[in-house]
Protein backbone atom coordinates (compact mmCIF):
# COMPACT_ATOMS: atom_id res chain seq x y z
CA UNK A 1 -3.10 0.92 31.83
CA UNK A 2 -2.72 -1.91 29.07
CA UNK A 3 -4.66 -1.64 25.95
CA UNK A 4 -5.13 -5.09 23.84
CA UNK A 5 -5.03 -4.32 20.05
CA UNK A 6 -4.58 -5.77 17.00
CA UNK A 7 -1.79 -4.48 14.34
CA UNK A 8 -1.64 -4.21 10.36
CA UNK A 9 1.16 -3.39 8.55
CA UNK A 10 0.98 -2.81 5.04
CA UNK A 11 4.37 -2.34 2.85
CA UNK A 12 4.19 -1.34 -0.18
CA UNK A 13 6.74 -0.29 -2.82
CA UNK A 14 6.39 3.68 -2.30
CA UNK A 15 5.12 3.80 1.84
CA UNK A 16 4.78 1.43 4.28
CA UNK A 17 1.86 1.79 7.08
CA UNK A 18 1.34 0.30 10.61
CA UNK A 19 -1.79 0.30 11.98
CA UNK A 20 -3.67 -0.32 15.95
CA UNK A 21 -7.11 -1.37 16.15
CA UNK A 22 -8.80 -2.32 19.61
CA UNK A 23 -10.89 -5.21 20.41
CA UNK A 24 -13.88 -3.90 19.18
CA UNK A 25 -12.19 -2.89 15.76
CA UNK A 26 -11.83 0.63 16.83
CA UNK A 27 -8.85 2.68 15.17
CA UNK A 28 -6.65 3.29 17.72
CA UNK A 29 -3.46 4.91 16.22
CA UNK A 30 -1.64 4.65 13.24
CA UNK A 31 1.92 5.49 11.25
CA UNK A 32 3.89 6.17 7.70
CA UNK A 33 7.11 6.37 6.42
CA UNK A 34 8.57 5.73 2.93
CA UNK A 35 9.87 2.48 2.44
CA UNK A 36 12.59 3.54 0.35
CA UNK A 37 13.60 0.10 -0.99
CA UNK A 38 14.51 -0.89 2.30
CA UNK A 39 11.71 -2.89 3.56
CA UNK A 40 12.93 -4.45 6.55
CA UNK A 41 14.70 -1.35 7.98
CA UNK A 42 11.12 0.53 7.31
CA UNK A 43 8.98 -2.08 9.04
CA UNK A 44 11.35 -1.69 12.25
CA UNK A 45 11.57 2.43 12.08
CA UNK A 46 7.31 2.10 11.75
CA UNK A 47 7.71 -0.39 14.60
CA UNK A 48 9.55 1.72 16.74
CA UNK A 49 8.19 5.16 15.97
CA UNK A 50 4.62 3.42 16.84
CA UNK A 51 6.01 2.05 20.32
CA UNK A 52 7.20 5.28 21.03
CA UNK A 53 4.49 7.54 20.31
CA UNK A 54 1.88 5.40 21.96
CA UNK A 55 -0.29 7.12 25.24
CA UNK A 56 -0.54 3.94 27.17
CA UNK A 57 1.17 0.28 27.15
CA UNK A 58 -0.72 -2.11 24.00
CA UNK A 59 -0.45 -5.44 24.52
CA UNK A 60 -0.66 -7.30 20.73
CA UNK A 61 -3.17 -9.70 20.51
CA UNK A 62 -2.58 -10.48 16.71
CA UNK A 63 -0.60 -9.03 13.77
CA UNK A 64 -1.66 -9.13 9.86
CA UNK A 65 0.36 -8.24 7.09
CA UNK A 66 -0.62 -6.96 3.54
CA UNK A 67 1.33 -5.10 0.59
CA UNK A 68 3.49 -6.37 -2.13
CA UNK A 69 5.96 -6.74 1.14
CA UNK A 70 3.77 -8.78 3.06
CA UNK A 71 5.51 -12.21 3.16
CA UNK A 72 8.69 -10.82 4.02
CA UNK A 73 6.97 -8.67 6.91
CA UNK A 74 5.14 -11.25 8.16
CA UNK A 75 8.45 -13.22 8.77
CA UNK A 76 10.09 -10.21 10.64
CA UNK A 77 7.19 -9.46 13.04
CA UNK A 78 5.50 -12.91 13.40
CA UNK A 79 2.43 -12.14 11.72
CA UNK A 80 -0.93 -14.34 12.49
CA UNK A 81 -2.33 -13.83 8.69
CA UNK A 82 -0.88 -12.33 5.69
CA UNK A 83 -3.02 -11.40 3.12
CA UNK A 84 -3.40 -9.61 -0.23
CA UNK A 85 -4.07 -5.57 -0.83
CA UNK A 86 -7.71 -6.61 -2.25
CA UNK A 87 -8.70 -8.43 0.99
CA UNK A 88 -7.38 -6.03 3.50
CA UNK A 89 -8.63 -2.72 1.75
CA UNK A 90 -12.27 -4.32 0.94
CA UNK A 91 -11.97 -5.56 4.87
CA UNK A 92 -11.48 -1.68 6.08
CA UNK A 93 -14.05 -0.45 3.21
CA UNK A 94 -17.04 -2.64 4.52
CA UNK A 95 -16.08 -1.83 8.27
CA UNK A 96 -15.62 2.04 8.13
CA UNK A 97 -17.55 3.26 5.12
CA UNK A 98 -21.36 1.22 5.61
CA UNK A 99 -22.90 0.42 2.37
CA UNK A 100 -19.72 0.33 0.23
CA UNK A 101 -20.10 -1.01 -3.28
CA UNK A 102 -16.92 0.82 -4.80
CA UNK A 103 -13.47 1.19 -3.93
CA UNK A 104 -11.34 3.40 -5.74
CA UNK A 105 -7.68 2.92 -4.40
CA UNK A 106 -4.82 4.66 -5.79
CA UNK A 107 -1.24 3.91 -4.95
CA UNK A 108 2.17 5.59 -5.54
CA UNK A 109 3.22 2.53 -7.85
CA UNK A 110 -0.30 0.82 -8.60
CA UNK A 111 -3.65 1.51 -8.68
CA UNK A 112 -6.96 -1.18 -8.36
CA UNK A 113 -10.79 -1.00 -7.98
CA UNK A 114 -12.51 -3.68 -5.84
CA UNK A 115 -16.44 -4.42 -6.50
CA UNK A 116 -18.24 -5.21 -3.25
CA UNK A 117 -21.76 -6.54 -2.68
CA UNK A 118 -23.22 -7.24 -0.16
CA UNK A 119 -19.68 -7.04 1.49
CA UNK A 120 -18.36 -9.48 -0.21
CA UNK A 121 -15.81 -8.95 -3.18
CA UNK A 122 -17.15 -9.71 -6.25
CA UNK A 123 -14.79 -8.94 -8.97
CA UNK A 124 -11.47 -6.59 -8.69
CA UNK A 125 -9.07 -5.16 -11.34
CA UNK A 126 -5.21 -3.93 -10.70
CA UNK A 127 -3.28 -1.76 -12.85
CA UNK A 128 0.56 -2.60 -12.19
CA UNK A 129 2.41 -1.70 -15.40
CA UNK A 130 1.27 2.08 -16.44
CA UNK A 131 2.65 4.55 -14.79
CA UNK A 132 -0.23 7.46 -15.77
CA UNK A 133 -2.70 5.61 -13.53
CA UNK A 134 -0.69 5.98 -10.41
CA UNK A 135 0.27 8.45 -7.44
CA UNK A 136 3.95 9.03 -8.64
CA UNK A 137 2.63 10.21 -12.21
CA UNK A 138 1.19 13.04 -10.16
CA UNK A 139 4.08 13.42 -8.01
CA UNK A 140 6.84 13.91 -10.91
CA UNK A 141 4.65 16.36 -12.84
CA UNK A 142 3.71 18.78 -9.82
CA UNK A 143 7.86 18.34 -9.35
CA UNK A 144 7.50 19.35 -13.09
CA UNK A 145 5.59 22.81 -12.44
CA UNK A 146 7.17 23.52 -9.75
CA UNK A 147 3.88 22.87 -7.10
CA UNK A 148 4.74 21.09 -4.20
CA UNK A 149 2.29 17.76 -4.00
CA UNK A 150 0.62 19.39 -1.09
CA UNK A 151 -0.75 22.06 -2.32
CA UNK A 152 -1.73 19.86 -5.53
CA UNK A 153 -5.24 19.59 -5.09
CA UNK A 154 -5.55 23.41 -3.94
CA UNK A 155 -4.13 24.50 -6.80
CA UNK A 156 -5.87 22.30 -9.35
CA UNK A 157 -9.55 23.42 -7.87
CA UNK A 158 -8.39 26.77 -9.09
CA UNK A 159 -9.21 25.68 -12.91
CA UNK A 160 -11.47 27.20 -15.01
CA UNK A 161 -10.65 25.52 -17.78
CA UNK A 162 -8.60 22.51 -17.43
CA UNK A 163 -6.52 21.12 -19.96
CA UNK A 164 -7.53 18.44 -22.26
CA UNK A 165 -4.57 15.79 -21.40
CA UNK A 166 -3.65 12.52 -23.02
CA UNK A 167 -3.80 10.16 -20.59
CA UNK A 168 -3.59 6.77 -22.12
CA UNK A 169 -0.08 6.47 -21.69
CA UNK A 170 2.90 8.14 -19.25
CA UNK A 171 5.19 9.07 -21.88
CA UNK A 172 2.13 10.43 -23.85
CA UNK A 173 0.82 12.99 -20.89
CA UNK A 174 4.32 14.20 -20.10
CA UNK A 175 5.07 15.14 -23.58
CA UNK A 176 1.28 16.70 -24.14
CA UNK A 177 1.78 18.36 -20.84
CA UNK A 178 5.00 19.92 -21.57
CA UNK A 179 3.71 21.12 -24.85
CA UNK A 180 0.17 22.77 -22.85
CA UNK A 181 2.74 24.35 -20.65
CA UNK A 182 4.49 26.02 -24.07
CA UNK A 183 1.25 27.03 -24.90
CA UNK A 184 0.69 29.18 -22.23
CA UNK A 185 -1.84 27.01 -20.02
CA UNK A 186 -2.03 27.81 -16.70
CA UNK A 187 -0.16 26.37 -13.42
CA UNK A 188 -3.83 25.34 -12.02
CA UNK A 189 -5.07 24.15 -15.64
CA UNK A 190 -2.45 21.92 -16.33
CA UNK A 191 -2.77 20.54 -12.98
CA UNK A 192 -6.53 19.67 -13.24
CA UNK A 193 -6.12 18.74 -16.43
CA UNK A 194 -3.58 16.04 -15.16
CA UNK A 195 -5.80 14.83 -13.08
CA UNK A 196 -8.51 14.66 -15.31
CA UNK A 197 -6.14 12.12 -17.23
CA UNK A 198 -5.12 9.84 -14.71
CA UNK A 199 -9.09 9.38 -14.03
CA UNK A 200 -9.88 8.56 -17.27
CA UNK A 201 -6.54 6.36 -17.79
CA UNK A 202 -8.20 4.57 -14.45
CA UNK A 203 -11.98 4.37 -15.44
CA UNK A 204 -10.80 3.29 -18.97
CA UNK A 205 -7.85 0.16 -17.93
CA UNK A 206 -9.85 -0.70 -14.34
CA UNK A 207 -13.43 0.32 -14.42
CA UNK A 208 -14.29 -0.95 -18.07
CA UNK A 209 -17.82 -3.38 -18.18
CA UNK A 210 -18.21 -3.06 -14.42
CA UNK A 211 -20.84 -1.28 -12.70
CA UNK A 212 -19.61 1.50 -10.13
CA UNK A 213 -22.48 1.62 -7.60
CA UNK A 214 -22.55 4.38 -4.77
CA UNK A 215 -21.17 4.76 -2.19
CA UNK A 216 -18.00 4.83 -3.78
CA UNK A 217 -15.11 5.48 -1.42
CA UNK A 218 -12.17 6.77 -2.37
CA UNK A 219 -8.58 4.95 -0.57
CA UNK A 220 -4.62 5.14 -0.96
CA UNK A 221 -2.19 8.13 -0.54
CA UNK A 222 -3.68 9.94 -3.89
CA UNK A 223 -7.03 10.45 -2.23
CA UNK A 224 -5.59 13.10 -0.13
CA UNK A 225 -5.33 15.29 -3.66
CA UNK A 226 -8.57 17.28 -3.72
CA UNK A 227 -8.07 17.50 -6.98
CA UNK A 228 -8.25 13.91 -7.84
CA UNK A 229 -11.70 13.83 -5.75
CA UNK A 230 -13.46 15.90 -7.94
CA UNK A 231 -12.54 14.45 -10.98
CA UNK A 232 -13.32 10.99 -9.77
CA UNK A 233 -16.71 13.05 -9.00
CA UNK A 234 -17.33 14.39 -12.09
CA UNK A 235 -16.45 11.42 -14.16
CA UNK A 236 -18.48 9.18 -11.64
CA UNK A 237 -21.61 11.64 -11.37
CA UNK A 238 -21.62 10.64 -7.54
CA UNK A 239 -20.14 11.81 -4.04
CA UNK A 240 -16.80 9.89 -3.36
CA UNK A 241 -16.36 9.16 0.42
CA UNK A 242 -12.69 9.71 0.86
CA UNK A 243 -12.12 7.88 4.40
CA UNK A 244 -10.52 9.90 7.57
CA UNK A 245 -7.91 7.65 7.64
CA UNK A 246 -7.68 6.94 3.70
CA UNK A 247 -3.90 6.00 3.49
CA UNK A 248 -3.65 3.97 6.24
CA UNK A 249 -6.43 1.70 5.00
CA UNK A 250 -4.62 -1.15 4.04
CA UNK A 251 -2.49 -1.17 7.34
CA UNK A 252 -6.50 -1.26 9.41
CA UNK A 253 -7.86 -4.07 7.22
CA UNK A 254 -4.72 -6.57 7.94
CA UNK A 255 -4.89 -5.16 11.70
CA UNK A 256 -9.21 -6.10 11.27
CA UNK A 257 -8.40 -9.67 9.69
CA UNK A 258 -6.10 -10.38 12.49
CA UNK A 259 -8.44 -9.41 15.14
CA UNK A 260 -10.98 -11.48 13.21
CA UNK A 261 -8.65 -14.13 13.25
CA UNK A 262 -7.71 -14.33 17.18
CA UNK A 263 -11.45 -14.08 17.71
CA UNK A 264 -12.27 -17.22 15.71
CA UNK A 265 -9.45 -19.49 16.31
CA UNK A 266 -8.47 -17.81 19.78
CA UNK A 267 -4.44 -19.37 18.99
CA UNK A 268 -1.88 -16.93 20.98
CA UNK A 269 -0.11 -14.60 18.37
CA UNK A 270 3.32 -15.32 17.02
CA UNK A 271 3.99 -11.60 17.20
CA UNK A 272 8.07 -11.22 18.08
CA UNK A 273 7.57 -8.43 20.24
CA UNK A 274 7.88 -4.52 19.92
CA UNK A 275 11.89 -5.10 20.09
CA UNK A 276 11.88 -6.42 16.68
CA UNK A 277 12.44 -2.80 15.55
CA UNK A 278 15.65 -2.87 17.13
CA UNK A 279 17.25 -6.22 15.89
CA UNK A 280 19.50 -6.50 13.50
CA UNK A 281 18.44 -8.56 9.76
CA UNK A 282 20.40 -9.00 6.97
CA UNK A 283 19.26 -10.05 3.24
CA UNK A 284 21.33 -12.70 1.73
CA UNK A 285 20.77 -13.66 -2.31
CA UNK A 286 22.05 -17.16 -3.92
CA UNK A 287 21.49 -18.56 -7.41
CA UNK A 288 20.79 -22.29 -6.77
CA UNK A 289 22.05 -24.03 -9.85
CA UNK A 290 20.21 -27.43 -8.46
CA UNK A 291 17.99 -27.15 -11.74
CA UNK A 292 18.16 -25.10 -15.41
CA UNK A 293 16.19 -22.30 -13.62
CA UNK A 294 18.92 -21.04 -11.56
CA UNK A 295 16.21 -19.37 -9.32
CA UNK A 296 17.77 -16.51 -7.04
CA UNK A 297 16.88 -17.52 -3.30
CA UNK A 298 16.77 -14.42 -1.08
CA UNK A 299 17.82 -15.94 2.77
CA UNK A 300 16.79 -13.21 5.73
CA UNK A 301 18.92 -13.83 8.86
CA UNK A 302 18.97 -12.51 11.50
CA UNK A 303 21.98 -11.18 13.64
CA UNK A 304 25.19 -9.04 11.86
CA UNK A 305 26.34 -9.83 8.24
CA UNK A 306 29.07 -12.27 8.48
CA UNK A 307 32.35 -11.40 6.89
CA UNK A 308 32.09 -13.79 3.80
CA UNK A 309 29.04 -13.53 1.53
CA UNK A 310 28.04 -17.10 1.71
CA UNK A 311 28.81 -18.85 -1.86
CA UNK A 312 26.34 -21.45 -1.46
CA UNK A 313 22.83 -21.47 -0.17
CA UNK A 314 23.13 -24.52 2.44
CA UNK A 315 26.73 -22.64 3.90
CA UNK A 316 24.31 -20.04 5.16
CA UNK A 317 24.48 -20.34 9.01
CA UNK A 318 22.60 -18.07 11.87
CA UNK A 319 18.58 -17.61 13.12
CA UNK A 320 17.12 -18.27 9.37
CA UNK A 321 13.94 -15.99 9.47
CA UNK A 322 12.26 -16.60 6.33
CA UNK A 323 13.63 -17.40 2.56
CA UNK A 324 11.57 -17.24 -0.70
CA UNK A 325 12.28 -16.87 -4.43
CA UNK A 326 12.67 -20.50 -5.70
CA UNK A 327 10.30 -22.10 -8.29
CA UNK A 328 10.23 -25.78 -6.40
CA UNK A 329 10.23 -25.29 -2.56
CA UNK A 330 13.12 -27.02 -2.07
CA UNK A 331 14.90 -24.41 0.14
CA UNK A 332 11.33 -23.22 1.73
CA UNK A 333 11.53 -22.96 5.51
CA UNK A 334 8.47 -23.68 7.56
């Protein structure tokens, strides 16, 4: 039996995440794997690895795309709408958690808090450039103490007395960390005290003059840290929903949007087809000296490399599927 759904895929610069929904904006199924700098060959593993472990046939009605990878995966699969983190994780929010006013979302290379009302966004904040407000902050200093990230959280809700931190800055913690460690702090201090840290580096760069009404749900690969919850609880004085399928949020709200999308326009999909995962794309890069910006055009073609690194940008031949990186357009394909 055939089941029509809807898919998101959201790649970001740490995971990337493909996600079913059915008509009726029901999770269906869903799937992770690190992107590993290779975007494209991630997309088509997720692609594949979601094909295989699927219980029945699904027959894609409409594909969405979010992440800091979104154009380029929206190119490779055909997507129907590609849209930004904000949209697609406030989309999911307002659908799964009712009465959401506050999303906490905390990536491996970012973090961002979106304000909803009424389920609409009304103001948003990203952090992109600090490295103590993120998931990977956490990751290198459990890889620090020796704690594998799983049993993180665990550990940290051991602490009776959690070390005071410095959080403000990456370089800052790690050095104030290794000297509590010198001290004599405990494994499960340290730990809570980290996260502790990256709360208030959050709250202080994200949260600053806007109110945080309840509920407040908690999204992003972080929120699976226990650890993290109950500081965000603490500092918050509030419960923090953390959502069943937290770190695949971003994948449902682009799958959601392109349901939404079908449903309103009712245009056929552009979706390529589950085989995408098995054809071959290759990444092509070319200064164009046309202008004094010397922009560097990335070309995606599909098919096998060819023998000669094309010098110039029009010599490229092949199935073109999508090119971006110049300032004017000029080499833009529709």
């Amino acid at each position: 039996m055939a089941l029509n759904v809807y898919l998101g895929i959201d790649v970001g610069s740490v995971t990337t995440k493909l996600a079913l929904v059915d008509e009726t904006g029901k999770y269906v199924d869903s799937y992770m794997l690190r992107t590993s700098g290779k975007p494209v060959l991630a997309v088509q593993a997720g692609m594949r690895e979601l094909s295989k472990k699927a219980l029945c046939e699904y027959n894609i009605q409409g594909v969405g795309t979010t992440g800091s990878g979104r154009n380029l995966a929206g190119a490779l699969v055909g997507a129907d709408v590609i849209k930004n983190e904000i949209t697609a994780h406030a989309v999911a929010a307002s659908t799964y958690v009712p009465g959401v006013q506050t999303i906490l979302e905390i990536g491996g290379q970012d973090s961002k808090i979106i304000i909803l009302r009424d389920g609409i966004v009304t103001d948003f904040a990203m952090n992109t450039v600090c490295a103590a407000g993120t998931g990977s902050f956490l990751d290198q200093q459990a890889n620090r103490l020796n704690v594998p990230i799983e049993k993180f959280g665990e550990t940290a809700l051991k602490s009776t007395n959690p070390a005071r931190i410095a959080g403000r800055c990456g370089v800052f913690a790690e050095s104030d960390l290794i000297h509590k460690q010198q001290l004599g702090y405990p494994v499960e201090d340290l730990l809570y005290g980290l996260c502790q840290a990256l709360v208030r580096n959050y709250l202080s760069n994200l949260a600053l003059g806007k109110e945080l009404l309840p509920t407040v749900t908690f999204q992003g690969g972080v929120a699976t840290n226990s650890g993290m919850v109950k500081a965000f609880e603490e500092a918050l004085n509030t419960k923090v929903v953390v959502p069943e399928n937290h770190q695949t949020m971003g994948a449902i709200g682009a799958a959601l949007l392109a349901m939404e999308n079908h449903q309103y326009t009712e245009n056929p999909t552009k979706f390529k087809g589950w085989e995408v995962g098995n054809m071959h794309f290759n990444s092509i890069t070319n200064q164009c000296t046309g202008c004094s910006n010397n922009c560097e055009v990335i070309t995606i073609v599909e098919g096998e490399m060819p023998a000669e690194h094309p010098k110039d940008i029009k010599d490229i031949q092949g199935n073109i599927i999508a090119r971006w990186g110049g300032t004017c357009g000029r080499w833009d394909i529709s």
